[in-house]
C-alpha atoms as a PDB file:
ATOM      1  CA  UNK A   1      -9.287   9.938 -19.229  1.00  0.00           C
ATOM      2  CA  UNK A   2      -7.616  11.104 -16.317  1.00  0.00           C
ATOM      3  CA  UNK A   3      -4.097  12.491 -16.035  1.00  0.00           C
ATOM      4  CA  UNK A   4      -1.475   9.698 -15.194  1.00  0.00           C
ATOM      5  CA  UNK A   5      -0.570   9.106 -11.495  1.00  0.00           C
ATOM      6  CA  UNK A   6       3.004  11.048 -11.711  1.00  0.00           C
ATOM      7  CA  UNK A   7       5.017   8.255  -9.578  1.00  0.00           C
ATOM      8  CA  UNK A   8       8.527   7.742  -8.640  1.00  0.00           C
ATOM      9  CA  UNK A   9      10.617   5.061  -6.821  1.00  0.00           C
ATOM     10  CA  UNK A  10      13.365   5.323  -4.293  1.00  0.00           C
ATOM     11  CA  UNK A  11      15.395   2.347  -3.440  1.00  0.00           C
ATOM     12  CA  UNK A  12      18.932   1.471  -2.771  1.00  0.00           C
ATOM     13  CA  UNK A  13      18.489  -2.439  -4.267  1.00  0.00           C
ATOM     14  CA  UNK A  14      18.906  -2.213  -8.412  1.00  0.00           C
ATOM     15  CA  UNK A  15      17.096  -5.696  -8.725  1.00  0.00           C
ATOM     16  CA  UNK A  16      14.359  -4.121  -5.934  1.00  0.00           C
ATOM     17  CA  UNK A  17      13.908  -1.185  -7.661  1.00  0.00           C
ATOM     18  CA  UNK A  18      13.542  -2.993 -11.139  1.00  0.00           C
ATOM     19  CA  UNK A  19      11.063  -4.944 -10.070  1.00  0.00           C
ATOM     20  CA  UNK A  20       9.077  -2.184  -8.600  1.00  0.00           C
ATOM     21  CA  UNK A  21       9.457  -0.342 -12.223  1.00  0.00           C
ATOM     22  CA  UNK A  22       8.063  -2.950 -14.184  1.00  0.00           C
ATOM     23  CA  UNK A  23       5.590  -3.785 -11.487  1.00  0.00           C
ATOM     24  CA  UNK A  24       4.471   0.606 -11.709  1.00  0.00           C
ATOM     25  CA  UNK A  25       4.579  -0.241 -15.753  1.00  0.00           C
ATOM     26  CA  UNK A  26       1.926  -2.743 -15.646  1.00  0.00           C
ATOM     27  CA  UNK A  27      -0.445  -0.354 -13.570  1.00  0.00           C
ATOM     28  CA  UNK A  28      -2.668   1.672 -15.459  1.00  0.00           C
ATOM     29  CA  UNK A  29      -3.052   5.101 -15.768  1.00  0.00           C
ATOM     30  CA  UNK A  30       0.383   5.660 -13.706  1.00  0.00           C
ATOM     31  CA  UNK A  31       3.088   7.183 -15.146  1.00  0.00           C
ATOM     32  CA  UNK A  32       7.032   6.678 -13.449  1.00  0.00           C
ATOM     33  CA  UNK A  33       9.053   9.694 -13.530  1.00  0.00           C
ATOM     34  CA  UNK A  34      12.241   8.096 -12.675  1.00  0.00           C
ATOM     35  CA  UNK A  35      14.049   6.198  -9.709  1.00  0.00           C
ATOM     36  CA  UNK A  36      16.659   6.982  -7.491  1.00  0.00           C
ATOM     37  CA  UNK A  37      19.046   4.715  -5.051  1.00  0.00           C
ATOM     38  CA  UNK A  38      19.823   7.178  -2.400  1.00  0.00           C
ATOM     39  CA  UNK A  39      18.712  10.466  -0.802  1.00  0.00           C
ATOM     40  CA  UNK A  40      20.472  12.956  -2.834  1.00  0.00           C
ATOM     41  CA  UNK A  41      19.083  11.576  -5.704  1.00  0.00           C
ATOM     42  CA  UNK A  42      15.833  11.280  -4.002  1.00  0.00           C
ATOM     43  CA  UNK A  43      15.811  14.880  -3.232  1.00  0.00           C
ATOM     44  CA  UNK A  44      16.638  15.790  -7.058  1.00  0.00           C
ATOM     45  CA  UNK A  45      14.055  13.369  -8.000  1.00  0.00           C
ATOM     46  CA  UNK A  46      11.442  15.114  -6.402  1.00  0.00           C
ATOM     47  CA  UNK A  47      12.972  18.804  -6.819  1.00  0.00           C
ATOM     48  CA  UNK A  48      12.673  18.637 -10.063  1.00  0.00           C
ATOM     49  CA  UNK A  49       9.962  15.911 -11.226  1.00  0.00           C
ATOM     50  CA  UNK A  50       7.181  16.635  -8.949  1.00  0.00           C
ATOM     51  CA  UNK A  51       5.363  13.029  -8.284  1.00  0.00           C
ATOM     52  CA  UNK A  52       2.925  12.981  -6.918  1.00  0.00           C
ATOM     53  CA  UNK A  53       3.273   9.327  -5.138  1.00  0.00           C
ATOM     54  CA  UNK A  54       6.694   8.277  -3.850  1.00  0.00           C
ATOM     55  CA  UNK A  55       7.392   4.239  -3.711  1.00  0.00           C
ATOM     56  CA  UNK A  56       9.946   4.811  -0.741  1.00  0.00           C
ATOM     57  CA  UNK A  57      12.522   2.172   1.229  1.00  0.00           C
ATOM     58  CA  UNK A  58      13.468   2.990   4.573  1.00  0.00           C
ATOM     59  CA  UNK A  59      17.330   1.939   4.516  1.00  0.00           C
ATOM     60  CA  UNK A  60      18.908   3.660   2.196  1.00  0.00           C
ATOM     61  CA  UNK A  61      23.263   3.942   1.472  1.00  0.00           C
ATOM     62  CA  UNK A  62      23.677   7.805   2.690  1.00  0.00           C
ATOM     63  CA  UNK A  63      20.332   8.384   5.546  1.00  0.00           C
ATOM     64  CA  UNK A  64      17.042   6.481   6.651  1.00  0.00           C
ATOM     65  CA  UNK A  65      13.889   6.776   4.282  1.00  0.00           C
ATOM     66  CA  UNK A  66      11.855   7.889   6.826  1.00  0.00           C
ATOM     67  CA  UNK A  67      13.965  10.685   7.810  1.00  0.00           C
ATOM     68  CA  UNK A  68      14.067  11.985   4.556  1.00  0.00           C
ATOM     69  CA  UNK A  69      10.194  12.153   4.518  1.00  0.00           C
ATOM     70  CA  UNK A  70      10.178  14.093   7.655  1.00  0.00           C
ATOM     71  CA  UNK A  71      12.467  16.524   5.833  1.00  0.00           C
ATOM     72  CA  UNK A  72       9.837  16.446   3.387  1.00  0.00           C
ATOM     73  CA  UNK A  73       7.045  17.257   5.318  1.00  0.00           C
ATOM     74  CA  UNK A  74       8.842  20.218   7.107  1.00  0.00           C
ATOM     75  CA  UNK A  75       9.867  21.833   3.310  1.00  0.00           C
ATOM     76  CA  UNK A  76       5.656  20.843   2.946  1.00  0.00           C
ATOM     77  CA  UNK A  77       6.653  19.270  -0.089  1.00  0.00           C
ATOM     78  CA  UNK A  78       3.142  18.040  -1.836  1.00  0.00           C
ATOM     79  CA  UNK A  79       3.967  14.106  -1.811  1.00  0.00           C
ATOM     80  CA  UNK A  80       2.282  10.768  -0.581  1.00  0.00           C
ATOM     81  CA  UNK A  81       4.354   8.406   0.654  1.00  0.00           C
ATOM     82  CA  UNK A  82       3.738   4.263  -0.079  1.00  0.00           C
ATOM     83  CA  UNK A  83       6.468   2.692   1.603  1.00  0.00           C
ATOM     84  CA  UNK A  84       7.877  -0.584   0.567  1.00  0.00           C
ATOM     85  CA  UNK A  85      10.341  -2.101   3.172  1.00  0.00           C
ATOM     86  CA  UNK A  86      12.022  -4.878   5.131  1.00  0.00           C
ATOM     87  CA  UNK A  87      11.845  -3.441   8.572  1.00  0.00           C
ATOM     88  CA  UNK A  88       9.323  -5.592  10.626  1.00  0.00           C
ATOM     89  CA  UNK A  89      10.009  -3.737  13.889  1.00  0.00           C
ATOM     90  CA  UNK A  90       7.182  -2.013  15.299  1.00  0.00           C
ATOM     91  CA  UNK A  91       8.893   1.362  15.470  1.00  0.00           C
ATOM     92  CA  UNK A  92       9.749   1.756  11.906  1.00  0.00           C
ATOM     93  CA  UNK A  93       5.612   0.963  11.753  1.00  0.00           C
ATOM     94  CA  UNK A  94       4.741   3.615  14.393  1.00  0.00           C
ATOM     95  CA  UNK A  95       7.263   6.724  13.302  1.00  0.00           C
ATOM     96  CA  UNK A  96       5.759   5.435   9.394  1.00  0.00           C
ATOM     97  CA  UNK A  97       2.257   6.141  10.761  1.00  0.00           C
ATOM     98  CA  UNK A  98       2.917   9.237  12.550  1.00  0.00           C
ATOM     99  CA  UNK A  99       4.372  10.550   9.470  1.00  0.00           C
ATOM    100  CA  UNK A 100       1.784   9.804   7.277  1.00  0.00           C
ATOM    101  CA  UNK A 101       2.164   7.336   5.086  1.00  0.00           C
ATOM    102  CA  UNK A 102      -0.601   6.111   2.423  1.00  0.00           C
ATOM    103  CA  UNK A 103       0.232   2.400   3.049  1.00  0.00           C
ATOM    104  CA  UNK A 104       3.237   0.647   4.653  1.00  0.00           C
ATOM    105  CA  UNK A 105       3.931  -2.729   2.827  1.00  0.00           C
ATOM    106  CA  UNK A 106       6.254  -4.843   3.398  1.00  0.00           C
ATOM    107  CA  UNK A 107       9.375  -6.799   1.530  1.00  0.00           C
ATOM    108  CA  UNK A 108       9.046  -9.131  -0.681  1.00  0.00           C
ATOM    109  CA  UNK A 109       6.688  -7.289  -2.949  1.00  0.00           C
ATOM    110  CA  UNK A 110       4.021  -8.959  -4.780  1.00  0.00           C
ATOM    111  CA  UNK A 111       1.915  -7.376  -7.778  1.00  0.00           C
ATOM    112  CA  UNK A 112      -1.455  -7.670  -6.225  1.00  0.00           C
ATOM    113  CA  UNK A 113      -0.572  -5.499  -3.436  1.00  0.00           C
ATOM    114  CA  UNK A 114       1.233  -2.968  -4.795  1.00  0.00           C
ATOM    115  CA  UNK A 115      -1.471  -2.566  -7.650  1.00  0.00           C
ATOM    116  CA  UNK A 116      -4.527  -2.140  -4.962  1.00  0.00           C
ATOM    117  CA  UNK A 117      -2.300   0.174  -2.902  1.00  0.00           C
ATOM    118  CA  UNK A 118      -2.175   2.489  -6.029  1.00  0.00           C
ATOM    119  CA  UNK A 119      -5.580   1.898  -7.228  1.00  0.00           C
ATOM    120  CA  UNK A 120      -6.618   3.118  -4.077  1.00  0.00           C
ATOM    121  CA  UNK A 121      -4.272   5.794  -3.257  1.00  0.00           C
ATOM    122  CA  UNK A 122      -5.838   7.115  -7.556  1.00  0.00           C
ATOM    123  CA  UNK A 123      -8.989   6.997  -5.491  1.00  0.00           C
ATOM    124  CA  UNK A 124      -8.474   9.066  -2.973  1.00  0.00           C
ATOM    125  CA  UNK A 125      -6.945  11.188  -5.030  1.00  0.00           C
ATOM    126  CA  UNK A 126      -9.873  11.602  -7.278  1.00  0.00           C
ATOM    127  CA  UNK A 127     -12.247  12.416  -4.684  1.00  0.00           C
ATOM    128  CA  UNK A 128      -9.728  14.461  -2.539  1.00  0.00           C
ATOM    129  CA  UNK A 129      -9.363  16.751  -5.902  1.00  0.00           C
ATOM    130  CA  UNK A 130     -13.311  17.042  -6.075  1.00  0.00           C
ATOM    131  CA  UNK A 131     -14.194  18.300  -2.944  1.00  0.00           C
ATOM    132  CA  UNK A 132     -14.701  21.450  -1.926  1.00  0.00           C
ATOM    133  CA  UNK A 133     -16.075  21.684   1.618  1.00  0.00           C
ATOM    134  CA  UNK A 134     -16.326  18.628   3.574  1.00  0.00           C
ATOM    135  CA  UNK A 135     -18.719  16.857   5.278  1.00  0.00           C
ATOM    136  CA  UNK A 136     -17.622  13.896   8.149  1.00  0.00           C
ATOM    137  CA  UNK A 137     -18.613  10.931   6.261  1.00  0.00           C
ATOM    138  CA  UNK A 138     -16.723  12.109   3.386  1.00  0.00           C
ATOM    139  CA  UNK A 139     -13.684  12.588   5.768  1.00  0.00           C
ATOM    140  CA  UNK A 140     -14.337   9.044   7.133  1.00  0.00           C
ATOM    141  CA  UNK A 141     -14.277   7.678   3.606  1.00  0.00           C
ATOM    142  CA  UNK A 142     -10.825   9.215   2.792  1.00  0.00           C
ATOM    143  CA  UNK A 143      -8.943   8.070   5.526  1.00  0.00           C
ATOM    144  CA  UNK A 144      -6.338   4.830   5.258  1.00  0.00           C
ATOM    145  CA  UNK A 145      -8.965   1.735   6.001  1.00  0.00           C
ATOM    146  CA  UNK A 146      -5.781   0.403   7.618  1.00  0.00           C
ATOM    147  CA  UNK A 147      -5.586   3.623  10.097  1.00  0.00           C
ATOM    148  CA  UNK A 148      -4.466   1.642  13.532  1.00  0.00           C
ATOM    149  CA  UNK A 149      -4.645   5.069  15.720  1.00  0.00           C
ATOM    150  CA  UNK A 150      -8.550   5.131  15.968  1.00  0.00           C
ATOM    151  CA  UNK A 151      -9.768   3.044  18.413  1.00  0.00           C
ATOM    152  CA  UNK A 152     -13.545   2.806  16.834  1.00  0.00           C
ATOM    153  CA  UNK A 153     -11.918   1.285  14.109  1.00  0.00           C
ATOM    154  CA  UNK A 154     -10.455  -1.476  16.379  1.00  0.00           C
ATOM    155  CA  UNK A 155     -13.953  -2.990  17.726  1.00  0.00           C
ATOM    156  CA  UNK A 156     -16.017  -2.440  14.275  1.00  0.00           C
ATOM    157  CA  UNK A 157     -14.876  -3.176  10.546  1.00  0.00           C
ATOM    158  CA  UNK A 158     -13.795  -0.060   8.440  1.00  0.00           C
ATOM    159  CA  UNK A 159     -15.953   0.745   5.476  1.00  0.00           C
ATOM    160  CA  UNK A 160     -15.444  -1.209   2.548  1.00  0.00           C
ATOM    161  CA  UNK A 161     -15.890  -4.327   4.529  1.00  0.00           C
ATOM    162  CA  UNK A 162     -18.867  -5.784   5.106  1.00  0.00           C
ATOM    163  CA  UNK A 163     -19.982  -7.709   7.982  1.00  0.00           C
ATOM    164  CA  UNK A 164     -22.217 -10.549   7.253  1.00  0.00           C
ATOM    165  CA  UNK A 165     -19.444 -10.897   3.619  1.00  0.00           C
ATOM    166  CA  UNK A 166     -16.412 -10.900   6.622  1.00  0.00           C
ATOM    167  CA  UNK A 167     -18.657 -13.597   8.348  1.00  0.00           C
ATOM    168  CA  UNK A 168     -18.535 -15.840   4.724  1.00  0.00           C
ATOM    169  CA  UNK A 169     -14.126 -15.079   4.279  1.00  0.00           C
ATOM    170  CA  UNK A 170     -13.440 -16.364   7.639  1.00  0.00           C
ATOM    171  CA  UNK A 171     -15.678 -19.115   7.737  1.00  0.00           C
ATOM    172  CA  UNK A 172     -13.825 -20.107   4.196  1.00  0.00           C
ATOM    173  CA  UNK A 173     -10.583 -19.729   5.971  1.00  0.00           C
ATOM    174  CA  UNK A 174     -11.562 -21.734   9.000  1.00  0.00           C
ATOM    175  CA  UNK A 175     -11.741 -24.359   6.713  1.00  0.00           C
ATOM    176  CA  UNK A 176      -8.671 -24.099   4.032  1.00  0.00           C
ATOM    177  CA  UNK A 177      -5.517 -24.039   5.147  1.00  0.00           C
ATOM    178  CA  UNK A 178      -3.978 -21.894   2.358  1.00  0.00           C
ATOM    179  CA  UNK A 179      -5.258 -19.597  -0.617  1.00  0.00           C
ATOM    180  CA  UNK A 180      -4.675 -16.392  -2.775  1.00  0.00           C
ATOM    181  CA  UNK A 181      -7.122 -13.634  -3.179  1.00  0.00           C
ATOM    182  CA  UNK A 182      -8.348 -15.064  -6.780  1.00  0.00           C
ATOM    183  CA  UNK A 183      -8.865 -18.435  -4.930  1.00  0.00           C
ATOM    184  CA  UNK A 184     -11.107 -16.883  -1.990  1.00  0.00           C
ATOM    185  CA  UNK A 185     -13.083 -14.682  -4.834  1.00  0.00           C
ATOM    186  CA  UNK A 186     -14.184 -17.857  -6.136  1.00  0.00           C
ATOM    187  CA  UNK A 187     -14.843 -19.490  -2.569  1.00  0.00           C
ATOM    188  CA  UNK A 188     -17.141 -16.753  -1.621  1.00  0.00           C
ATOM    189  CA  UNK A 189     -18.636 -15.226  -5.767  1.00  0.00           C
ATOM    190  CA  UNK A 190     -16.516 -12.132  -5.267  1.00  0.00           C
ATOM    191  CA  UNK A 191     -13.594 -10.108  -7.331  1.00  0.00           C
ATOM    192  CA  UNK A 192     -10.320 -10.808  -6.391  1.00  0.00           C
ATOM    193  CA  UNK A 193      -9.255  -7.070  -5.519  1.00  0.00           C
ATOM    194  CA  UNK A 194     -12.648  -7.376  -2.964  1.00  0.00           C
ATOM    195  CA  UNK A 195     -11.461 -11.118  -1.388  1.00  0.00           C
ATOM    196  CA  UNK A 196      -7.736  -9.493  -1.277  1.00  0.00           C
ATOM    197  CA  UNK A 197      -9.483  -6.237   1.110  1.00  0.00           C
ATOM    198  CA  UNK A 198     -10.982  -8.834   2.734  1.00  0.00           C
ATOM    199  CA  UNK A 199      -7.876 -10.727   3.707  1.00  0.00           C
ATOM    200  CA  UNK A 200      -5.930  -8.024   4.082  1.00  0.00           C
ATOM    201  CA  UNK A 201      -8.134  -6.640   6.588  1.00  0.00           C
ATOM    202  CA  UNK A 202      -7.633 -10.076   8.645  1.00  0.00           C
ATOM    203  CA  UNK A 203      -4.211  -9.566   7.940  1.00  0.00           C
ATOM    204  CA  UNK A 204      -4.250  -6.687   9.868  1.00  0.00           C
ATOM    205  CA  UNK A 205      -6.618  -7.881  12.851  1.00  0.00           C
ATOM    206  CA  UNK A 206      -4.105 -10.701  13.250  1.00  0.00           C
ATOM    207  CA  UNK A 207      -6.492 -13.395  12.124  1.00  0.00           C
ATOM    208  CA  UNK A 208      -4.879 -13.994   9.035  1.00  0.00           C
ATOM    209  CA  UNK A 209      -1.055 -14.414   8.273  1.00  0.00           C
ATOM    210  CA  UNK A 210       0.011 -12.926   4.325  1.00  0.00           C
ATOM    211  CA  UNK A 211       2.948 -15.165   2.799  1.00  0.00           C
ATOM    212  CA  UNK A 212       5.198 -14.305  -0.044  1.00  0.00           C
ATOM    213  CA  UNK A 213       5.413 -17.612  -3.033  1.00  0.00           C
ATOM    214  CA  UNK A 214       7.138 -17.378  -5.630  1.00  0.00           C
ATOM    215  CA  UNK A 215       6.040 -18.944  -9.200  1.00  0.00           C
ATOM    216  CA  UNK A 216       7.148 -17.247 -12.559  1.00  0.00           C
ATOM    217  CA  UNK A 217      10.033 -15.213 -12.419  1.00  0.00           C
ATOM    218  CA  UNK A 218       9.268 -11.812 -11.400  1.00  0.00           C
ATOM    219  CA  UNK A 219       5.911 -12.877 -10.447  1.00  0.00           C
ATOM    220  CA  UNK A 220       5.855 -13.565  -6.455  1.00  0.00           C
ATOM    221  CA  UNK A 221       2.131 -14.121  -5.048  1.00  0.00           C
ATOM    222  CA  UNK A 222       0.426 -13.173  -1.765  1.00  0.00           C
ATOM    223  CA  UNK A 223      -1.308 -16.642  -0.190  1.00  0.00           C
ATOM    224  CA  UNK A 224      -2.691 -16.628   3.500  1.00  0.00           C
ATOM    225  CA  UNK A 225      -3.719 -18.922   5.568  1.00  0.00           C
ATOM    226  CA  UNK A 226      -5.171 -18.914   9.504  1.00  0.00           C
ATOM    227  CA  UNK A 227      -2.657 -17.289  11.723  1.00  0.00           C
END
């Protein structure tokens, strides 16, 4: 088996970052080397703990998460960045991007998307540590399906998603005004983590608005529905 996925959390909100622990816990093959609720303990965190993922918030009690990340990237720490966050504007979204962030998710955070943001942040970790030289499809595969600065990627699905199986998820969605990804991966006879790329892909076209529901405690749930 694999080493662990060495990942730590940084967030200011105990009940935030407690739910984000136990969420981490339930992944497998990750491992949490600790959390921290502001940016001296942040720095620590990663000085002496090495992760190699960070779970990070933007607003944090003594600086701005997103700062600290560009202090990050100038000390060329070796650290991917998932960051988990309130802030809708869109230019917390653009300095995120241009700092180079594995996925930008927003608050309130459900299971099913934080798990497929790590699955596939393991993947292309896995096949980042295998290569050797490169050739430009296997570039194309590594980069962020959800990478909004190429503008071929604007007029033609990214790879994973497949046209005439896009064709199927919105025709479903034309017709039901409100689902989860388990519920559209029995509409359509796929997985759920393949009807939740789907949808999140429409999420990100517009098409599709995500919602945050809340059932169990500690258990809140992604449904969408036509935007």
């Amino acid at each position: 088996m694999a080493e662990p996925l060495r990942i730590a959390i940084v967030e200011d909100d105990p009940q935030n970052a407690e739910i984000q622990r136990r969420f981490v816990q339930r992944i497998a093959n990750t491992e949490l080397c600790g959390i921290a609720h502001s940016v001296q303990e942040a720095q620590d965190l990663i000085d002496v703990f090495q992760p190699q993922l960070v779970l990070l918030d933007v607003h944090l009690p003594d600086g701005n998460g997103l700062e600290l990340l560009r202090q990050w990237r100038m000390a060329n720490q070796q650290v991917d960045i998932i960051l988990i966050t309130a802030a809708k504007d869109v230019e917390t979204l653009r300095t995120a991007l241009h700092a180079g962030v594995f996925e930008y998710i927003l608050k309130p955070l459900a299971f099913d998307r934080l798990e497929d943001a790590i699955q596939r942040y393991s993947k292309h970790l896995t096949q980042l540590n295998q290569l050797q030289l490169v050739q430009q499809d296997q570039v194309d595969a590594l980069m962020p399906i959800n990478d909004v600065s190429s503008p071929s990627k604007a007029t033609r699905p990214p790879k994973g998603i497949d046209a005439l199986t896009l064709d199927k998820v919105r025709d479903t969605m034309q017709h039901t005004q409100h689902l989860n990804a388990e519920e559209l991966g029995l509409e359509i006879g796929a997985s759920r983590t393949t009807a939740r790329r789907y949808l999140e892909y429409l999420v990100s076209t517009q098409e599709v608005v995500a919602e945050v529901s809340y059932g169990q405690v500690g258990r809140p749930e992604r449904r969408y529905r036509r935007s």
